[in-house]
N, C-alpha and C. Protein backbone atom coordinates (compact mmCIF):
# COMPACT_ATOMS: atom_id res chain seq x y z
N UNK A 1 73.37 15.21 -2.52
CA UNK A 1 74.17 14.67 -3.59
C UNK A 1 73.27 14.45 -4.80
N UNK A 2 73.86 14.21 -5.95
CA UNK A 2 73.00 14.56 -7.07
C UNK A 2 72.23 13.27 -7.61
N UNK A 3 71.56 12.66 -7.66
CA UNK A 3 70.43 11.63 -7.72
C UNK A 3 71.63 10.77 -8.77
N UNK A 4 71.81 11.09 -9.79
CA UNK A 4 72.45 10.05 -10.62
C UNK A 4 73.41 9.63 -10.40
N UNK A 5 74.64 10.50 -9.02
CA UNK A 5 75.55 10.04 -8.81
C UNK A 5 75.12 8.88 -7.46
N UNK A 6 74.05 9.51 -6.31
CA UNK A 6 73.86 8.19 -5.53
C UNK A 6 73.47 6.65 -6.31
N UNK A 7 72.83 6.68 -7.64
CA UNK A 7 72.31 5.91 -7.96
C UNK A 7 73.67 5.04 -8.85
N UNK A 8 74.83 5.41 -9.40
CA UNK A 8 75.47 4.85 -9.49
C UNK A 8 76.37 4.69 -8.39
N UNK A 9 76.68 4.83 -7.31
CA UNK A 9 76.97 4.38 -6.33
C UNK A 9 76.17 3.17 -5.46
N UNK A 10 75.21 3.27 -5.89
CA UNK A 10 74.34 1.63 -5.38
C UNK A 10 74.70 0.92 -6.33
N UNK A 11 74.64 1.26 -7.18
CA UNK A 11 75.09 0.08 -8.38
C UNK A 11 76.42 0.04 -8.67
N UNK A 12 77.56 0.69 -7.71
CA UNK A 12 78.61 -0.10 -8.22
C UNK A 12 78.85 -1.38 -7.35
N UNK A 13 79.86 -2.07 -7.50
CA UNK A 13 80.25 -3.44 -7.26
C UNK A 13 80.98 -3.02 -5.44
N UNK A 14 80.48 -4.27 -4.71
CA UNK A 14 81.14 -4.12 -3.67
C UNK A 14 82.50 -3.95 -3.44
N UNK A 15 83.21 -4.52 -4.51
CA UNK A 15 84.95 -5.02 -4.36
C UNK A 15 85.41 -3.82 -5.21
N UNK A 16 84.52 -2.71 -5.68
CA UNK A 16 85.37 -1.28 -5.92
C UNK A 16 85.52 -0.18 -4.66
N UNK A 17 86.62 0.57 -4.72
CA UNK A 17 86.67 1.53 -3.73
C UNK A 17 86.73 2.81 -3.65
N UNK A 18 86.04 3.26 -5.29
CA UNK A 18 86.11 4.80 -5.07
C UNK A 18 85.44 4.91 -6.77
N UNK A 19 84.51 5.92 -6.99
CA UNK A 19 83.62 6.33 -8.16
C UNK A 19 84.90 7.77 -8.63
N UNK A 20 85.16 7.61 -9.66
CA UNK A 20 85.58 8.73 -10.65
C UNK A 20 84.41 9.91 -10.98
N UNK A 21 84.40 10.83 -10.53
CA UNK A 21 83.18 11.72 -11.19
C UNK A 21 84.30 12.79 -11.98
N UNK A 22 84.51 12.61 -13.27
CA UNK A 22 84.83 13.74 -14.62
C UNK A 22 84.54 14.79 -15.13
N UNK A 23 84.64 15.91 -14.94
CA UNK A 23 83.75 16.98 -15.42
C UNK A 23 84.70 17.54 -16.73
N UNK A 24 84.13 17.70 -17.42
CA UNK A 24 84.76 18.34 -18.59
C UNK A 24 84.31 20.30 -18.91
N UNK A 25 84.46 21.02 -19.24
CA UNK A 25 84.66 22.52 -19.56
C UNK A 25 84.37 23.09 -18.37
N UNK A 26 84.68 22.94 -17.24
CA UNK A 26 84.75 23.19 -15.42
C UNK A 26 84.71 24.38 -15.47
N UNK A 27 85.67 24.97 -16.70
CA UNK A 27 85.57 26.66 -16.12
C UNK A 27 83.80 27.47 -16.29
N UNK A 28 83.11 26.87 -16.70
CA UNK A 28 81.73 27.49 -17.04
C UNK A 28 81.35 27.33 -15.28
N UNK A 29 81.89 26.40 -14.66
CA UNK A 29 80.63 26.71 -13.11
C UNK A 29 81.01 27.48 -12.41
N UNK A 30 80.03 27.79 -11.57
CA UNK A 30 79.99 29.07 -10.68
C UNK A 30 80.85 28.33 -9.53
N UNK A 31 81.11 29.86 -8.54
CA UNK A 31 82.19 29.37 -7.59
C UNK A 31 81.63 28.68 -6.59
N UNK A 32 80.37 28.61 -6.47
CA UNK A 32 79.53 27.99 -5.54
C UNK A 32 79.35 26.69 -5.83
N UNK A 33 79.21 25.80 -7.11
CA UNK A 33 79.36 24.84 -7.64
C UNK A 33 81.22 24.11 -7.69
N UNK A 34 81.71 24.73 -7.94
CA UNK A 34 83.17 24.20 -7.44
C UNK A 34 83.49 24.04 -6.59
N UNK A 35 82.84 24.88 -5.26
CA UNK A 35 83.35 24.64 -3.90
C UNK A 35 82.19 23.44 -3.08
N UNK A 36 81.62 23.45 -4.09
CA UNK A 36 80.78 21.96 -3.60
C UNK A 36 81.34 20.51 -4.24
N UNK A 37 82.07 20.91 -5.44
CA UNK A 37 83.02 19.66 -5.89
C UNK A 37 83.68 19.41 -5.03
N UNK A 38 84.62 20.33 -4.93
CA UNK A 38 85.80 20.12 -3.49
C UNK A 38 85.36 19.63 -2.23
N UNK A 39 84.16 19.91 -1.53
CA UNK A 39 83.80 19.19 -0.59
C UNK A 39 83.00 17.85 -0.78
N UNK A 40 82.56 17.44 -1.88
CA UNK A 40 81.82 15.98 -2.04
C UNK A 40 82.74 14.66 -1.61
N UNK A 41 83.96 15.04 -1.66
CA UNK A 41 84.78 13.54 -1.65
C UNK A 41 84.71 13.50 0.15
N UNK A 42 84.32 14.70 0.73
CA UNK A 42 83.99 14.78 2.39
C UNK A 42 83.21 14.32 2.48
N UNK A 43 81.77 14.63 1.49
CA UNK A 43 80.45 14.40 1.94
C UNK A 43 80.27 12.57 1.67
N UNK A 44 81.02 12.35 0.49
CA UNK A 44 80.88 10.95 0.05
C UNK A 44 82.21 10.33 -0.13
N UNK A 45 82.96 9.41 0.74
CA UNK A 45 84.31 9.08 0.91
C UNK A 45 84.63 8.29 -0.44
N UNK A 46 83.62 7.65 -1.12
CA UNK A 46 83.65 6.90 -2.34
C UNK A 46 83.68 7.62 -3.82
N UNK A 47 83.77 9.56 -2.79
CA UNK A 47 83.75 9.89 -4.69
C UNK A 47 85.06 10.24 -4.57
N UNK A 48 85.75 10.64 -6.36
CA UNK A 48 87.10 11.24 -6.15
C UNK A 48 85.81 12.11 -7.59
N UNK A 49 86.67 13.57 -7.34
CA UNK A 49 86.08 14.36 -8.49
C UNK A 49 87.77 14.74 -9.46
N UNK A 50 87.27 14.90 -10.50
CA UNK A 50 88.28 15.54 -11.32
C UNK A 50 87.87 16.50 -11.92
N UNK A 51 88.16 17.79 -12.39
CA UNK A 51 87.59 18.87 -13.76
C UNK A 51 88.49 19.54 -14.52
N UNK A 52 88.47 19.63 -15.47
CA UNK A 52 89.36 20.04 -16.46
C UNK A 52 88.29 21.49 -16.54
N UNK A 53 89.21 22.34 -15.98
CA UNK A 53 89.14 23.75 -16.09
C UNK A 53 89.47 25.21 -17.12
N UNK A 54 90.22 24.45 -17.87
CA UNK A 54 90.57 25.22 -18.69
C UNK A 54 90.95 24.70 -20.43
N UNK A 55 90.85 25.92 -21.37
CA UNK A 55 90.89 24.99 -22.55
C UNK A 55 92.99 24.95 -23.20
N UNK A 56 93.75 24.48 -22.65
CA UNK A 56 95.05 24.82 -22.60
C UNK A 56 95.75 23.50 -23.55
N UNK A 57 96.44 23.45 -23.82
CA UNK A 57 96.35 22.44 -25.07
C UNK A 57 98.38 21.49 -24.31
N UNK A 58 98.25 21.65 -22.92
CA UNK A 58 99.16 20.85 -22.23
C UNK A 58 98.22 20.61 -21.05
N UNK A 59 98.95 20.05 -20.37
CA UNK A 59 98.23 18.84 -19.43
C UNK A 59 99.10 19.39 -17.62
N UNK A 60 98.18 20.11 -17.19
CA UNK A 60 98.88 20.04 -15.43
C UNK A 60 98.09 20.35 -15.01
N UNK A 61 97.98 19.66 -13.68
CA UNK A 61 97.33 19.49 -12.33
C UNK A 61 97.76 20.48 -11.39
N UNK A 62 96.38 20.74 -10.47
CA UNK A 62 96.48 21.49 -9.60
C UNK A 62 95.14 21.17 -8.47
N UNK A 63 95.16 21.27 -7.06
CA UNK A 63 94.09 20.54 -6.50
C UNK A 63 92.96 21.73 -7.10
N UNK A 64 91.66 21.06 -7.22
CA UNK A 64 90.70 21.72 -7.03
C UNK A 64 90.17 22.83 -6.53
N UNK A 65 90.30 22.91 -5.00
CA UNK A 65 90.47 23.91 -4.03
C UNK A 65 91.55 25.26 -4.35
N UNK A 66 92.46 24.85 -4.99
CA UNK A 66 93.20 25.92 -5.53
C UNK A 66 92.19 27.15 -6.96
N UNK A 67 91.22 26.54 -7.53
CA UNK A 67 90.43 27.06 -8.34
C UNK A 67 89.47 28.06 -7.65
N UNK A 68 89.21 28.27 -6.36
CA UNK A 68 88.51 28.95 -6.01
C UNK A 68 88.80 30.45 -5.45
């Protein structure tokens, strides 16, 4: 896991239950890097990931795993 995300995970507060990790212009990573997003919330039950994949000027969701 990536050093700055364990390190804000020690430092968050006991009485939270899950870290937001945000990625913004998603479509630049490789497919090997996305399919490691999709599995981190396995590897670390406290992350949730989000990425905005595309530059589309409306707003819809789709899981992650569907990007690959």
């Amino acid at each position: 896991m990536p050093p700055i995300l364990t390190y804000r995970l020690e430092a968050m507060a006991t009485d939270k239950k899950a870290m937001v990790l945000w990625l913004i212009e998603g479509h630049i990573l490789s497919r090997q890097e996305v399919t490691y997003l999709v599995n981190l919330p396995s590897i670390e039950p406290r992350v949730r990931v989000v990425v905005e994949m595309g530059g589309a000027r409306e707003f819809s969701w789709s899981p992650l795993a569907d990007e690959i």
